[in-house]
N, C-alpha and C. Protein backbone atom coordinates (compact mmCIF):
# COMPACT_ATOMS: atom_id res chain seq x y z
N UNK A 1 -13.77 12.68 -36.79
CA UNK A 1 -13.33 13.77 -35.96
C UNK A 1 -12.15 13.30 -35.12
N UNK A 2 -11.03 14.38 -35.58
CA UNK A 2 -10.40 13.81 -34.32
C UNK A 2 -9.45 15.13 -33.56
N UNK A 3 -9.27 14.68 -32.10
CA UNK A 3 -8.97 15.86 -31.16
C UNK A 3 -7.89 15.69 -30.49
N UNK A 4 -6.93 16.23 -31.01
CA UNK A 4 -5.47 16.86 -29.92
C UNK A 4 -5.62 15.95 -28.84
N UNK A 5 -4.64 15.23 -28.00
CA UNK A 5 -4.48 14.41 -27.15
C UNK A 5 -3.87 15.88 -26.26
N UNK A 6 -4.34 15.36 -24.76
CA UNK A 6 -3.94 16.67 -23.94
C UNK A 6 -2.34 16.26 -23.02
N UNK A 7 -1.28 16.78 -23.55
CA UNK A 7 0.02 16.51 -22.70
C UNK A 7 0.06 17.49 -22.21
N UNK A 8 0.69 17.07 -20.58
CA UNK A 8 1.10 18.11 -19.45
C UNK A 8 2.47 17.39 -19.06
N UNK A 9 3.10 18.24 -18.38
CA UNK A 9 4.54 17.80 -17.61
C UNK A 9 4.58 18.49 -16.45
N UNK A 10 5.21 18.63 -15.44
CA UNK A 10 5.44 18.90 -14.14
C UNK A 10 6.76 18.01 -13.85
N UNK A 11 7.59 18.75 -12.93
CA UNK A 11 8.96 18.39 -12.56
C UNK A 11 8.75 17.71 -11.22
N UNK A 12 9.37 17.22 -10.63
CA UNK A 12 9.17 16.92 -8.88
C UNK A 12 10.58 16.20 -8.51
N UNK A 13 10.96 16.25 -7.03
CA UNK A 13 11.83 16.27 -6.87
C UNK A 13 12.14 14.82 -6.84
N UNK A 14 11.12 14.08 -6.49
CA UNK A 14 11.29 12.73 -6.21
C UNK A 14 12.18 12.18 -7.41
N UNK A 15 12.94 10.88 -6.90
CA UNK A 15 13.23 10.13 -8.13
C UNK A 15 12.42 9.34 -8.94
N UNK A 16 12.18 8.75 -10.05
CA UNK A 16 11.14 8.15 -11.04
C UNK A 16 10.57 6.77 -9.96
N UNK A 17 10.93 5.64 -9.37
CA UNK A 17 10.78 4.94 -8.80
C UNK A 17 10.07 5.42 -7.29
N UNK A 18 9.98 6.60 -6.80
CA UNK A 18 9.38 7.43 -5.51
C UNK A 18 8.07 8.09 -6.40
N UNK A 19 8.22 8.90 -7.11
CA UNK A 19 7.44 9.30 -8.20
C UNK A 19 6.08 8.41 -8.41
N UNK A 20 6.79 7.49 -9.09
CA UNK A 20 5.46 6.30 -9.86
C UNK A 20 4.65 5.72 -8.19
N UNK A 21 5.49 5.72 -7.18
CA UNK A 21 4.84 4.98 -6.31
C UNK A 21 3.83 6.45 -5.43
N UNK A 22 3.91 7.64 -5.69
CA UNK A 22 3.07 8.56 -4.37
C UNK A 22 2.23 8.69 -5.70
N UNK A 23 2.39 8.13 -6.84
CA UNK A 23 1.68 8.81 -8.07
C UNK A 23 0.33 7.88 -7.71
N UNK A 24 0.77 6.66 -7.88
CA UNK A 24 -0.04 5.64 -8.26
C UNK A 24 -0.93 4.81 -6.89
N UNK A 25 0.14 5.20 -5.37
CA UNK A 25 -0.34 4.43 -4.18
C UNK A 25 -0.73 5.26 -3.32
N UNK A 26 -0.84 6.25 -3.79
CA UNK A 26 -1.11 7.45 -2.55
C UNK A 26 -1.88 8.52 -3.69
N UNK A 27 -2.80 8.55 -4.41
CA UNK A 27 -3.08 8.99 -5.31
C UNK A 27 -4.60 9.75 -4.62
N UNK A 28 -5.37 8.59 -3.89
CA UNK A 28 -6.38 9.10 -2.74
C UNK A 28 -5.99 10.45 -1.81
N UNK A 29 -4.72 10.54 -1.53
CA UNK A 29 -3.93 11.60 -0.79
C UNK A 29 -4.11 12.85 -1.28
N UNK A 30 -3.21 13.09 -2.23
CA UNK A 30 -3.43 14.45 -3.37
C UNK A 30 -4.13 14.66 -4.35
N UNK A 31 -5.17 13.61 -4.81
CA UNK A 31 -6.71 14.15 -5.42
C UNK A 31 -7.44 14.88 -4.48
N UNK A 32 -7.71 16.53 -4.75
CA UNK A 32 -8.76 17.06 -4.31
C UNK A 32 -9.61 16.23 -4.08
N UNK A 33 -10.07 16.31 -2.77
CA UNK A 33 -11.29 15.44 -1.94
C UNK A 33 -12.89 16.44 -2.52
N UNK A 34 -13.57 15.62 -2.92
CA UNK A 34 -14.77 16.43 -3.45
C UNK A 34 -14.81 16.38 -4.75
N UNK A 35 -13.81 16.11 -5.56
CA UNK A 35 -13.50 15.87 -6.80
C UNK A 35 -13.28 15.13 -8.04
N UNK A 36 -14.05 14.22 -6.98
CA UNK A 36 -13.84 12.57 -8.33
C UNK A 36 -15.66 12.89 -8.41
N UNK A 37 -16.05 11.26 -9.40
CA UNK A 37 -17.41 11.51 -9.81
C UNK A 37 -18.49 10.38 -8.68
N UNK A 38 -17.90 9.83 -7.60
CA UNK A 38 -18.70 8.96 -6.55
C UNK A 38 -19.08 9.84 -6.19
N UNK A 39 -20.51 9.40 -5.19
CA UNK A 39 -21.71 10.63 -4.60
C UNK A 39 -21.56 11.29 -3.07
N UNK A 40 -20.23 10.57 -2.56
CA UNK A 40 -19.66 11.24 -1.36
C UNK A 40 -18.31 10.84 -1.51
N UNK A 41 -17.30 12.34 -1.13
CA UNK A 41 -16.35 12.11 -1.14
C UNK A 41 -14.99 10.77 -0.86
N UNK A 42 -14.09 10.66 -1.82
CA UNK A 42 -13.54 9.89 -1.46
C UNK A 42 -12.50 9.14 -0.12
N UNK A 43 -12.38 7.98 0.72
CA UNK A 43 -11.42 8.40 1.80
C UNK A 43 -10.24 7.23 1.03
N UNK A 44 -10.50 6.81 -0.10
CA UNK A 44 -9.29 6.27 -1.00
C UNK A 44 -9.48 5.82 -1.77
N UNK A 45 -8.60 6.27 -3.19
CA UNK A 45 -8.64 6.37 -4.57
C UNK A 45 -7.17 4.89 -4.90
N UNK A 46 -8.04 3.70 -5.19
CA UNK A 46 -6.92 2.78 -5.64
C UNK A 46 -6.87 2.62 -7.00
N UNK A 47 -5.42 2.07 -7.54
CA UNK A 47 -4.74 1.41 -8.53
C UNK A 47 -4.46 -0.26 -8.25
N UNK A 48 -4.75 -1.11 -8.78
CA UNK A 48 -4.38 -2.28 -8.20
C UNK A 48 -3.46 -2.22 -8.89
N UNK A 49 -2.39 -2.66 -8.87
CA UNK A 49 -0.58 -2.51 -9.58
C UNK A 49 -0.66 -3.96 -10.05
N UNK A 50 -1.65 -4.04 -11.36
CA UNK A 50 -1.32 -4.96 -12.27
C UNK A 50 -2.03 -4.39 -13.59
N UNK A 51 -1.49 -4.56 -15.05
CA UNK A 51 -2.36 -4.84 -15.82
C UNK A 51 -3.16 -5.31 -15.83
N UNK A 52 -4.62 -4.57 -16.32
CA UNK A 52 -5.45 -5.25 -15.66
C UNK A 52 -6.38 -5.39 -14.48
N UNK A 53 -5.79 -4.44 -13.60
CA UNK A 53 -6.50 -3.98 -12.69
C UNK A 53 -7.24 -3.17 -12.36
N UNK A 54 -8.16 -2.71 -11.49
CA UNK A 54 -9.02 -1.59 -11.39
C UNK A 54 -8.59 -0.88 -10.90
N UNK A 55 -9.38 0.11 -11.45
CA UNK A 55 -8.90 1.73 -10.68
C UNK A 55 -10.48 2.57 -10.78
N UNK A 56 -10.21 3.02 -8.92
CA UNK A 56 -11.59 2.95 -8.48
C UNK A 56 -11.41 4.24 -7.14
N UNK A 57 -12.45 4.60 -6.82
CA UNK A 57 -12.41 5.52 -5.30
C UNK A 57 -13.15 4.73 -4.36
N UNK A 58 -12.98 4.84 -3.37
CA UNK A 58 -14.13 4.44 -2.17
C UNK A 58 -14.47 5.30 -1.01
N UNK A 59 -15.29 5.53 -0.48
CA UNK A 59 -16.03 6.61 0.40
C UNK A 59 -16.07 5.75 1.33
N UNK A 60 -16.16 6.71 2.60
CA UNK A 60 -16.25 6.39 4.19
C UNK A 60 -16.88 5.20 4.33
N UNK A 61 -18.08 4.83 3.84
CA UNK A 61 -19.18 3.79 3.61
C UNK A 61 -18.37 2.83 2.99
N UNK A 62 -17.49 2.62 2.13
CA UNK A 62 -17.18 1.60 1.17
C UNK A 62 -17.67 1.00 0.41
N UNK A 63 -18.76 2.45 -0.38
CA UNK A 63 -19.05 1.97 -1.46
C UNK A 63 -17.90 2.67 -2.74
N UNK A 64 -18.26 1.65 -3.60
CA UNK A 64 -16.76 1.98 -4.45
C UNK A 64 -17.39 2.40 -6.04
N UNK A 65 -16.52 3.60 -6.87
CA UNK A 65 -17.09 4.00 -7.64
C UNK A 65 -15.77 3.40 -9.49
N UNK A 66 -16.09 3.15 -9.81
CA UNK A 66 -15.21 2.53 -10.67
C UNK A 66 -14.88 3.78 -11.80
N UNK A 67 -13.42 4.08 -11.85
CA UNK A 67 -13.04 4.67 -12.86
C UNK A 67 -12.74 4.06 -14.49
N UNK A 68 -12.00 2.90 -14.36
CA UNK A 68 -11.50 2.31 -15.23
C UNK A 68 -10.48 1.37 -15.01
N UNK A 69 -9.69 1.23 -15.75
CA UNK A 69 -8.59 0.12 -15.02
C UNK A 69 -7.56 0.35 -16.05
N UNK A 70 -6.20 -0.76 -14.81
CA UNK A 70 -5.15 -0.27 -15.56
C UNK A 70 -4.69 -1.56 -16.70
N UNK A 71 -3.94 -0.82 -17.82
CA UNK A 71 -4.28 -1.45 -19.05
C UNK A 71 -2.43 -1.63 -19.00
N UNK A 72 -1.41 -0.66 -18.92
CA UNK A 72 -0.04 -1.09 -18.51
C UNK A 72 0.74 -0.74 -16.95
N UNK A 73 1.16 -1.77 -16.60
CA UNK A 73 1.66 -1.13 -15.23
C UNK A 73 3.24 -1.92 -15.24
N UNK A 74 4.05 -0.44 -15.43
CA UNK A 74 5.71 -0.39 -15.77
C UNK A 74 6.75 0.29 -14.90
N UNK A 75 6.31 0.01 -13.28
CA UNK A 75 6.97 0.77 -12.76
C UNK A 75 8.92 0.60 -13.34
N UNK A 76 9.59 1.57 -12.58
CA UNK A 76 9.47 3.00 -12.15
C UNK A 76 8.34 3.78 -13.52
N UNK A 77 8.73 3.53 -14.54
CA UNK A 77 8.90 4.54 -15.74
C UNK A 77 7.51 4.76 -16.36
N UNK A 78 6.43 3.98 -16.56
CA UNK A 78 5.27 3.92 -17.46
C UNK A 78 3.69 3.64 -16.52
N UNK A 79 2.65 4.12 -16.53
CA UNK A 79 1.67 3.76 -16.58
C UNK A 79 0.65 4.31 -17.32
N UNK A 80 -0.33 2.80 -18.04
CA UNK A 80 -0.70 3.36 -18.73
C UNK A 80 -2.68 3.16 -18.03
N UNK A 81 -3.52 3.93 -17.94
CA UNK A 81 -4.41 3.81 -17.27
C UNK A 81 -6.36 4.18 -18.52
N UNK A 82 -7.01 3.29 -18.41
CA UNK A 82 -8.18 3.53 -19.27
C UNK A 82 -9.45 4.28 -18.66
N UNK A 83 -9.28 5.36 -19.15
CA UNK A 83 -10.18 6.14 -18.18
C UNK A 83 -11.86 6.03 -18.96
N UNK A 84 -12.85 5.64 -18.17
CA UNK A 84 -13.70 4.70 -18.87
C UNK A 84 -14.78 5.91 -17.97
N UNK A 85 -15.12 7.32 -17.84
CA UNK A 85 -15.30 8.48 -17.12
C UNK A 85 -15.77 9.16 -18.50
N UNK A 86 -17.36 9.34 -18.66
CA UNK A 86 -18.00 10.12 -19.55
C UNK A 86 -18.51 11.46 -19.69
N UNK A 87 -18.63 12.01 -20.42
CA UNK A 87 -18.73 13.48 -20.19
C UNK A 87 -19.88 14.07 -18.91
N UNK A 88 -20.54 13.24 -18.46
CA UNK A 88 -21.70 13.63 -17.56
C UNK A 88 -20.63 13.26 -16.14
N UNK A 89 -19.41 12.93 -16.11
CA UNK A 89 -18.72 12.51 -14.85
C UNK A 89 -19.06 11.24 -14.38
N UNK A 90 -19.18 10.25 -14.96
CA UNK A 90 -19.80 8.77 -14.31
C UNK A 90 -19.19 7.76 -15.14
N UNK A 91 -19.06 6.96 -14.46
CA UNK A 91 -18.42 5.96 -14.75
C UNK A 91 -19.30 5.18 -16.12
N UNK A 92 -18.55 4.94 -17.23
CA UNK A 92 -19.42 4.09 -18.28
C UNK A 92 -18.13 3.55 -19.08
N UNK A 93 -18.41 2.27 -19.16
CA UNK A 93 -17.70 0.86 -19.30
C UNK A 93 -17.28 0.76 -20.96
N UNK A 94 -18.18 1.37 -21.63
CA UNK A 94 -18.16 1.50 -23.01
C UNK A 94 -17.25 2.66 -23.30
N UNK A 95 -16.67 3.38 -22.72
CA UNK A 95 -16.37 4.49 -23.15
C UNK A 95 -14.83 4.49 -22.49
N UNK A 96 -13.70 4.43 -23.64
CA UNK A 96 -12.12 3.83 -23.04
C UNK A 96 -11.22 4.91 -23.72
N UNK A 97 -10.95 6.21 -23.06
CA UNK A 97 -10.12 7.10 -23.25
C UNK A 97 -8.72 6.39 -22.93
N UNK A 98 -7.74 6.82 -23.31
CA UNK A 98 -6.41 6.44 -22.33
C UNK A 98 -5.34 7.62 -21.84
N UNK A 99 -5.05 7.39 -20.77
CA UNK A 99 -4.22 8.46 -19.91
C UNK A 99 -3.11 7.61 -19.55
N UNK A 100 -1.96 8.16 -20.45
CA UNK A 100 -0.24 7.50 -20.05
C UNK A 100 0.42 8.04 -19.04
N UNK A 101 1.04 7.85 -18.50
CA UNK A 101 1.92 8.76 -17.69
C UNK A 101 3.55 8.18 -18.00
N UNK A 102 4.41 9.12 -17.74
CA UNK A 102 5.55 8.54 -17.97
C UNK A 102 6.38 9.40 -17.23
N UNK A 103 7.44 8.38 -16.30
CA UNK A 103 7.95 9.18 -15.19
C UNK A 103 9.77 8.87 -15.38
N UNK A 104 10.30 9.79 -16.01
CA UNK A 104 11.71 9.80 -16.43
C UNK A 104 12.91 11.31 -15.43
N UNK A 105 13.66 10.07 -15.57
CA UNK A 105 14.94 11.06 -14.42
C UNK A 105 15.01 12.56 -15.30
N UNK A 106 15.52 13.17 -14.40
CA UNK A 106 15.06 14.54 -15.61
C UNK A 106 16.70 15.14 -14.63
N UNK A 107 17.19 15.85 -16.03
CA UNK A 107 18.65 16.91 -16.09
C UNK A 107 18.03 17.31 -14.82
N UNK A 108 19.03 17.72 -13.92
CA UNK A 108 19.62 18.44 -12.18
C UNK A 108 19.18 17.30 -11.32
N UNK A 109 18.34 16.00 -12.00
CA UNK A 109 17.81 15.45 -10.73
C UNK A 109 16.56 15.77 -10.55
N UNK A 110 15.64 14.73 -9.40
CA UNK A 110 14.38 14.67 -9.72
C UNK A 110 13.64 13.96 -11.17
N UNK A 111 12.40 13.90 -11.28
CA UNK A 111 11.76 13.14 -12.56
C UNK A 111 10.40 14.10 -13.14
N UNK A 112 10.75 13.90 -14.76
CA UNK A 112 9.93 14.94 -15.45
C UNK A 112 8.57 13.64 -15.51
N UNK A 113 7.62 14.19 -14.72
CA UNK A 113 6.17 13.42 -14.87
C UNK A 113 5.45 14.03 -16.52
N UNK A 114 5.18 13.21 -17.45
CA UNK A 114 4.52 14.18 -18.47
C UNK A 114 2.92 12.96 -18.58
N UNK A 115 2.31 13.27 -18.79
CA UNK A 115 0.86 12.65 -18.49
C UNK A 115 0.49 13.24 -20.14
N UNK A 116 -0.42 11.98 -20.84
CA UNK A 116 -1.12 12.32 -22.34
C UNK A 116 -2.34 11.75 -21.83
N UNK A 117 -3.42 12.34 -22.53
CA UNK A 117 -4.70 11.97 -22.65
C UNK A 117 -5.37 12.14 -23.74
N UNK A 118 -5.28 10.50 -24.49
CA UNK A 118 -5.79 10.61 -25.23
C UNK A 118 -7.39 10.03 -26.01
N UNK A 119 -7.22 9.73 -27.46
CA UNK A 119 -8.50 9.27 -27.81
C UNK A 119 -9.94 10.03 -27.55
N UNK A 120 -9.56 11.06 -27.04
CA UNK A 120 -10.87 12.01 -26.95
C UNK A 120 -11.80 12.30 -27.88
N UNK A 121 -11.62 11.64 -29.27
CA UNK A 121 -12.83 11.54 -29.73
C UNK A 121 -13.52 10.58 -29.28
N UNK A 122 -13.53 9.74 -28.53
CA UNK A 122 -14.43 8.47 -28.01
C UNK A 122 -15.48 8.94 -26.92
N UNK A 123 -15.30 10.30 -27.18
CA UNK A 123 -16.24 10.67 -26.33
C UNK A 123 -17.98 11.13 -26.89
N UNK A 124 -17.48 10.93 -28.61
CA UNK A 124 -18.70 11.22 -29.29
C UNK A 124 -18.97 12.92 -29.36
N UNK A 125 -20.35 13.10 -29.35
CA UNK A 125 -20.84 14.26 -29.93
C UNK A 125 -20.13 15.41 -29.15
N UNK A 126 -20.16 15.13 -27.84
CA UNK A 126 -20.11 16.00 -26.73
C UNK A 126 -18.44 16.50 -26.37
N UNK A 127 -17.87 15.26 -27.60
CA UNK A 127 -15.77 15.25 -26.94
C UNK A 127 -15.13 16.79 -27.62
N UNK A 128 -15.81 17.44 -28.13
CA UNK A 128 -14.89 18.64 -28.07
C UNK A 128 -15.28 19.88 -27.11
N UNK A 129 -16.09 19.98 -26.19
CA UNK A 129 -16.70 20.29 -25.02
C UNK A 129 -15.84 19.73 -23.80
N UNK A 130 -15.98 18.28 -23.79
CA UNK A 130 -15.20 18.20 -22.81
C UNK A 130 -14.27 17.71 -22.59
N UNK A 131 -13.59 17.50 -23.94
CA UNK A 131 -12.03 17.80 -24.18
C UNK A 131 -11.54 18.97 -23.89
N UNK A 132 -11.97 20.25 -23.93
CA UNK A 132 -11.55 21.41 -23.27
C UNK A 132 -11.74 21.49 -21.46
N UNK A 133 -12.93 21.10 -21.16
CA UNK A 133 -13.06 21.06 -19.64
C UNK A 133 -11.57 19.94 -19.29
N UNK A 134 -11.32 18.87 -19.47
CA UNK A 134 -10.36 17.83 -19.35
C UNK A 134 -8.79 18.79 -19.35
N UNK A 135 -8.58 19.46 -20.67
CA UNK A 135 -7.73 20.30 -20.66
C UNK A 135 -7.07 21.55 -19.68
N UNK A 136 -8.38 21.86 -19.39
CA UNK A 136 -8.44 22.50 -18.10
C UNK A 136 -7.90 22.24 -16.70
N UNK A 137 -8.71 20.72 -16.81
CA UNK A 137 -8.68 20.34 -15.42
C UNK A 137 -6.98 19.55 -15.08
N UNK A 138 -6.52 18.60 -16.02
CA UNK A 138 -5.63 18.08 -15.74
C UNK A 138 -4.37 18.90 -15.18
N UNK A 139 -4.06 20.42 -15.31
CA UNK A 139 -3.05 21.20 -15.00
C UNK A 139 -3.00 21.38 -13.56
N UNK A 140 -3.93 21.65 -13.21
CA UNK A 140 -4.33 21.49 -11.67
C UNK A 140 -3.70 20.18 -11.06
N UNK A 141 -4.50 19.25 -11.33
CA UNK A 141 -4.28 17.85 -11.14
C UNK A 141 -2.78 17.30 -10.61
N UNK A 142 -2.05 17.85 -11.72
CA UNK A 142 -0.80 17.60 -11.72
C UNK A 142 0.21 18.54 -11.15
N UNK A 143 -0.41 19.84 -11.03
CA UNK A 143 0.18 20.63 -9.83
C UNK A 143 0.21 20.10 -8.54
N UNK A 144 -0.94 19.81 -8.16
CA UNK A 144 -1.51 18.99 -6.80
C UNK A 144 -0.53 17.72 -6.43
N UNK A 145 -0.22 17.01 -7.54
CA UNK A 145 0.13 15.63 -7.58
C UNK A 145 1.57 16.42 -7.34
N UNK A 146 2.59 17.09 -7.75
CA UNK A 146 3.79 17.81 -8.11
C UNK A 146 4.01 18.52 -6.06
N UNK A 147 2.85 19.13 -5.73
CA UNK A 147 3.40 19.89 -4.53
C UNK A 147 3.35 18.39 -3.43
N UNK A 148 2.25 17.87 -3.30
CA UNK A 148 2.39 16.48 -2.68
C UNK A 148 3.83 15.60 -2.78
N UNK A 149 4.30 15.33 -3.92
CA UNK A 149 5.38 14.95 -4.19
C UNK A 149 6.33 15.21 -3.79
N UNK A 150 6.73 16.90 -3.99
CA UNK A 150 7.79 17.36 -3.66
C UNK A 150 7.74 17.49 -1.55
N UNK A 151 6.53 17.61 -1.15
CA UNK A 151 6.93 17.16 0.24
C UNK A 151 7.32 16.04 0.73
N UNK A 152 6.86 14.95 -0.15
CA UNK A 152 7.22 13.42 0.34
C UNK A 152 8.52 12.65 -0.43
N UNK A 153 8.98 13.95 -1.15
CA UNK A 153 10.04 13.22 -1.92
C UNK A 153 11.17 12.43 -0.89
């Protein structure tokens, strides 16, 4: 089985190098709060800026909920991130989707963000279910990430 990888794009005003950094370091900021899969909201969502690093939320308490980690980290232009987030919303280690992002100067100025998510059959029985919920959700996501942006550009 295999399932359509989900690409989105969004424009923002920032340049690619401003971009990759409110994308990737301030990411806790413009994720809807209430909206990741830890059991109380997040008060910051990190990237450690290496291959290789984790990528995780942490709540008021500081307990920390593990998303996955990052597998390329290319600023300005590339990140590539393993989203290891199973269809029940929880973190499971066995299970390695990948979500690229790629942040390029775009005609008038500003940078075209386009985000893929793929490998969604690795989600097994349940990945064409919530390969559509995913589909769903990421447009939002990247709206959110896009109006944040464009204020801090």
């Amino acid at each position: 089985m295999s399932i359509a990888s989900i690409i989105r794009s969004v424009h923002v005003k920032a340049p690619p190098a401003r971009a990759f950094d409110l994308f990737t370091s301030r990411i806790g900021d413009w994720w809807t709060k209430g909206q990741t899969i830890g059991k109380n909201p997040h008060v910051a969502i990190v990237m450690e800026p290496r291959a290789g690093g984790r990528w995780f939320e942490r709540d008021a308490e500081g307990n920390e909920t593990q998303w996955g980690k990052v597998l390329a980290w290319e600023p300005p232009s590339r990140l590539l991130l393993a989203w290891q987030i199973n269809c029940q919303w929880g973190y499971e280690p066995t299970i390695v989707t990948e979500v690229e992002l790629t942040f390029l100067p775009a005609d008038g100025g500003g940078t075209l963000v386009t985000l893929e998510h793929r490998n969604l059959e690795r989600f097994g029985t349940d990945a064409p279910v919530h390969a559509e919920k995913l589909r769903n959700g990421w447009p939002g996501k990247l709206a959110g990430f896009a109006a944040y942006a464009d204020d801090h550009a």
